[in-house]
N, C-alpha and C. Protein backbone atom coordinates (compact mmCIF):
# COMPACT_ATOMS: atom_id res chain seq x y z
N UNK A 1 108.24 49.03 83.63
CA UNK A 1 107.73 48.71 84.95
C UNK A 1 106.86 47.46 84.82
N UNK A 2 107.14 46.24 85.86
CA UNK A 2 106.41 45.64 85.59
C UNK A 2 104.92 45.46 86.64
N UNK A 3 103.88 44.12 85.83
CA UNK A 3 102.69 44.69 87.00
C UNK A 3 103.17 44.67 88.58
N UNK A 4 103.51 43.81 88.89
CA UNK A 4 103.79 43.79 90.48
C UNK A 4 104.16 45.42 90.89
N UNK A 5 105.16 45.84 90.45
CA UNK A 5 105.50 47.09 90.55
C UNK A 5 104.82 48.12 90.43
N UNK A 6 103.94 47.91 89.10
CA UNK A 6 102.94 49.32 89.01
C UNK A 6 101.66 49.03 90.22
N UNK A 7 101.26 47.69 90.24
CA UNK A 7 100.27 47.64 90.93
C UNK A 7 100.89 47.66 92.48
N UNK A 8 101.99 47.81 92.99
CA UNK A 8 102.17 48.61 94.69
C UNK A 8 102.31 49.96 94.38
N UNK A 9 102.71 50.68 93.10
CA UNK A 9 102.79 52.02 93.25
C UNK A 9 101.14 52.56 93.27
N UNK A 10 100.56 51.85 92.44
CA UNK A 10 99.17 52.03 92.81
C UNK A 10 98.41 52.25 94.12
N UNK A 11 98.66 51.25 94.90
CA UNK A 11 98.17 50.64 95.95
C UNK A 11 99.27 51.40 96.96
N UNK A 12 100.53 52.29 97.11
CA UNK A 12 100.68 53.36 97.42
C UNK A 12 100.16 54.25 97.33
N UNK A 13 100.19 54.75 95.81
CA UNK A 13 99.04 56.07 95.86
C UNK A 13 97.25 56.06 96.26
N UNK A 14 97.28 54.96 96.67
CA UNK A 14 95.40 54.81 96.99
C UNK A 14 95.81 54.87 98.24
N UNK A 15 96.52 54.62 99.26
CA UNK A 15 97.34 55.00 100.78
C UNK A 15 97.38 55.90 101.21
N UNK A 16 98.78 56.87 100.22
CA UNK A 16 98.55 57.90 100.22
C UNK A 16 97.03 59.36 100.66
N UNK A 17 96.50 59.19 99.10
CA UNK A 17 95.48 59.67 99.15
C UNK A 17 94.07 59.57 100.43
N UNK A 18 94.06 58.01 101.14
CA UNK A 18 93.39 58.23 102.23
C UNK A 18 94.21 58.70 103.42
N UNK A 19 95.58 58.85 103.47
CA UNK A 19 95.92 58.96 104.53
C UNK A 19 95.73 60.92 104.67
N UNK A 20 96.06 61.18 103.07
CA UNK A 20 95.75 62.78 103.00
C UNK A 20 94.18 63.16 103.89
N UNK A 21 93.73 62.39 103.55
CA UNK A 21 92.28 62.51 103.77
C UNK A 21 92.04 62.60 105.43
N UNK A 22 92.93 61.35 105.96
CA UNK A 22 92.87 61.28 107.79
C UNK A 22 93.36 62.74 107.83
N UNK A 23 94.28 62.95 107.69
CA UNK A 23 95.17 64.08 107.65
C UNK A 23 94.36 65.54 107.94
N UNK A 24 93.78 65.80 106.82
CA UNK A 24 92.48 66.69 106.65
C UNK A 24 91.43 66.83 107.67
N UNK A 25 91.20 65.44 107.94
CA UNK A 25 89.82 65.32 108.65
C UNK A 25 90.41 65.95 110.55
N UNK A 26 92.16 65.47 110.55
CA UNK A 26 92.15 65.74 111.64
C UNK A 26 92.50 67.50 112.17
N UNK A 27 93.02 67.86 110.75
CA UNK A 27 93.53 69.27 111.15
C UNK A 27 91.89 69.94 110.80
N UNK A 28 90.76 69.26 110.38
CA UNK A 28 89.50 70.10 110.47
C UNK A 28 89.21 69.96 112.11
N UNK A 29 89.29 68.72 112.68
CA UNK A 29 88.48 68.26 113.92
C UNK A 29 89.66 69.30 114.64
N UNK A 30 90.65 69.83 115.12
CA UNK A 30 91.81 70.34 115.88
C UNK A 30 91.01 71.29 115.60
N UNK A 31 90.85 72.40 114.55
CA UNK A 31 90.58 73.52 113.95
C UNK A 31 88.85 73.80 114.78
N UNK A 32 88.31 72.74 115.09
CA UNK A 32 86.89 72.97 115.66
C UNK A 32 86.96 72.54 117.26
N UNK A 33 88.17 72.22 117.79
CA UNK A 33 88.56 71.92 119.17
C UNK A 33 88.43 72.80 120.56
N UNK A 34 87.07 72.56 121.09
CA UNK A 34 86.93 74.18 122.09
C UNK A 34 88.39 74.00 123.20
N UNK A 35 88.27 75.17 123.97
CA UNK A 35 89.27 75.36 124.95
C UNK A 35 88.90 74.53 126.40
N UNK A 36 87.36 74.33 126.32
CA UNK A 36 87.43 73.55 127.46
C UNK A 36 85.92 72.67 127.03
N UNK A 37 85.56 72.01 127.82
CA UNK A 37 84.17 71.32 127.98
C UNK A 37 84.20 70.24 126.40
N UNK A 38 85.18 69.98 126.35
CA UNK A 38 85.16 68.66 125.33
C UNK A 38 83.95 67.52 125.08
N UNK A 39 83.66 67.71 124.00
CA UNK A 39 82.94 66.48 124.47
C UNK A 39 83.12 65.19 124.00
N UNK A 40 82.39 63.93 124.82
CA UNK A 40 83.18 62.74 124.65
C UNK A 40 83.61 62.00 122.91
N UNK A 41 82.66 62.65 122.33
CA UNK A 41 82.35 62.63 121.26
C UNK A 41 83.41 63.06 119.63
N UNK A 42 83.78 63.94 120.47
CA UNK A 42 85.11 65.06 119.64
C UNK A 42 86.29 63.94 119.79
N UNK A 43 86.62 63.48 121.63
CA UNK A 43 87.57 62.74 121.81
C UNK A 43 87.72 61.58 121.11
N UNK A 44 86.47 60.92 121.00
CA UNK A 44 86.14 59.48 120.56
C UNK A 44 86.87 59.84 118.68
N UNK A 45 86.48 60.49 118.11
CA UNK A 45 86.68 60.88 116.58
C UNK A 45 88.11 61.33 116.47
N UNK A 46 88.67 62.13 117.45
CA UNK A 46 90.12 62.10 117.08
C UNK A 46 91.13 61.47 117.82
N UNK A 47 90.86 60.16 118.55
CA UNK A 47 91.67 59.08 118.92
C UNK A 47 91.29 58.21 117.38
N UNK A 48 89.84 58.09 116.89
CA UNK A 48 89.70 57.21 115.67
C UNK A 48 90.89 57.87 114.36
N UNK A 49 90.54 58.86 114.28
CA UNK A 49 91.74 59.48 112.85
C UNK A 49 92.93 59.57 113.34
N UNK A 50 93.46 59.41 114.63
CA UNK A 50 94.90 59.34 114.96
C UNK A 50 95.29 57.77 115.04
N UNK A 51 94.24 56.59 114.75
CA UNK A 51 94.74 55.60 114.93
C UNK A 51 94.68 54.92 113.35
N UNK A 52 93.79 55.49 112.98
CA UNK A 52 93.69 55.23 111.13
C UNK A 52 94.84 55.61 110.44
N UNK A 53 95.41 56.91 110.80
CA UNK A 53 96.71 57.89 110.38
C UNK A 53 97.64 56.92 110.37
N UNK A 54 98.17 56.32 112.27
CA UNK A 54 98.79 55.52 111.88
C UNK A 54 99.22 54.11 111.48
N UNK A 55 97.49 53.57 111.42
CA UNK A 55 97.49 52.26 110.65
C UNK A 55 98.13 52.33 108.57
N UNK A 56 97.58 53.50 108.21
CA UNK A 56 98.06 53.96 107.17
C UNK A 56 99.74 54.31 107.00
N UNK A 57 99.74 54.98 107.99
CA UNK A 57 101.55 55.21 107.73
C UNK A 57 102.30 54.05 107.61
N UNK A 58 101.89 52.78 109.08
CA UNK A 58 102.32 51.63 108.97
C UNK A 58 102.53 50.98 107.75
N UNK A 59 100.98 50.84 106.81
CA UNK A 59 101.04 49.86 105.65
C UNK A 59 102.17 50.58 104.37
N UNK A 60 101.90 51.48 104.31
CA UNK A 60 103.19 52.80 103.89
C UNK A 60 104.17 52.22 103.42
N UNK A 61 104.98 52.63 104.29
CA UNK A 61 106.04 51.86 105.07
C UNK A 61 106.63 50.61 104.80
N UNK A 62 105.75 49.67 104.99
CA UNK A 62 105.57 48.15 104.86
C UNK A 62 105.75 47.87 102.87
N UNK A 63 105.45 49.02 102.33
CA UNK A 63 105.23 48.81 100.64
C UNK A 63 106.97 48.93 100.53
């Protein structure tokens, strides 16, 4: 393997691993999601990890 190669599989798996992380953060924030009286606050944090998710999938992708 040469560097170019090891260093995108790298730079995949460092992707990866944060995207696990959006991933996590969002099935915690869902998991703490009341049935009503939202607050703006909850919304604001999981429009942010649903747009990180798929800025990550994008660069992904792009490797």
């Amino acid at each position: 393997m040469d560097d170019k190669s090891q260093e995108q599989q790298l730079k995949r798996q460092e992707l990866q691993r944060q995207l696990n992380e959006v991933e996590n953060k969002l099935a915690d924030l869902k998991a703490r999601w009341p049935y009503h009286s939202v607050q703006p606050r909850l919304v604001a944090e999981r429009e942010d990890l649903e747009e990180e998710r798929e800025r990550l999938l994008n660069l992904i992708k792009s490797l």
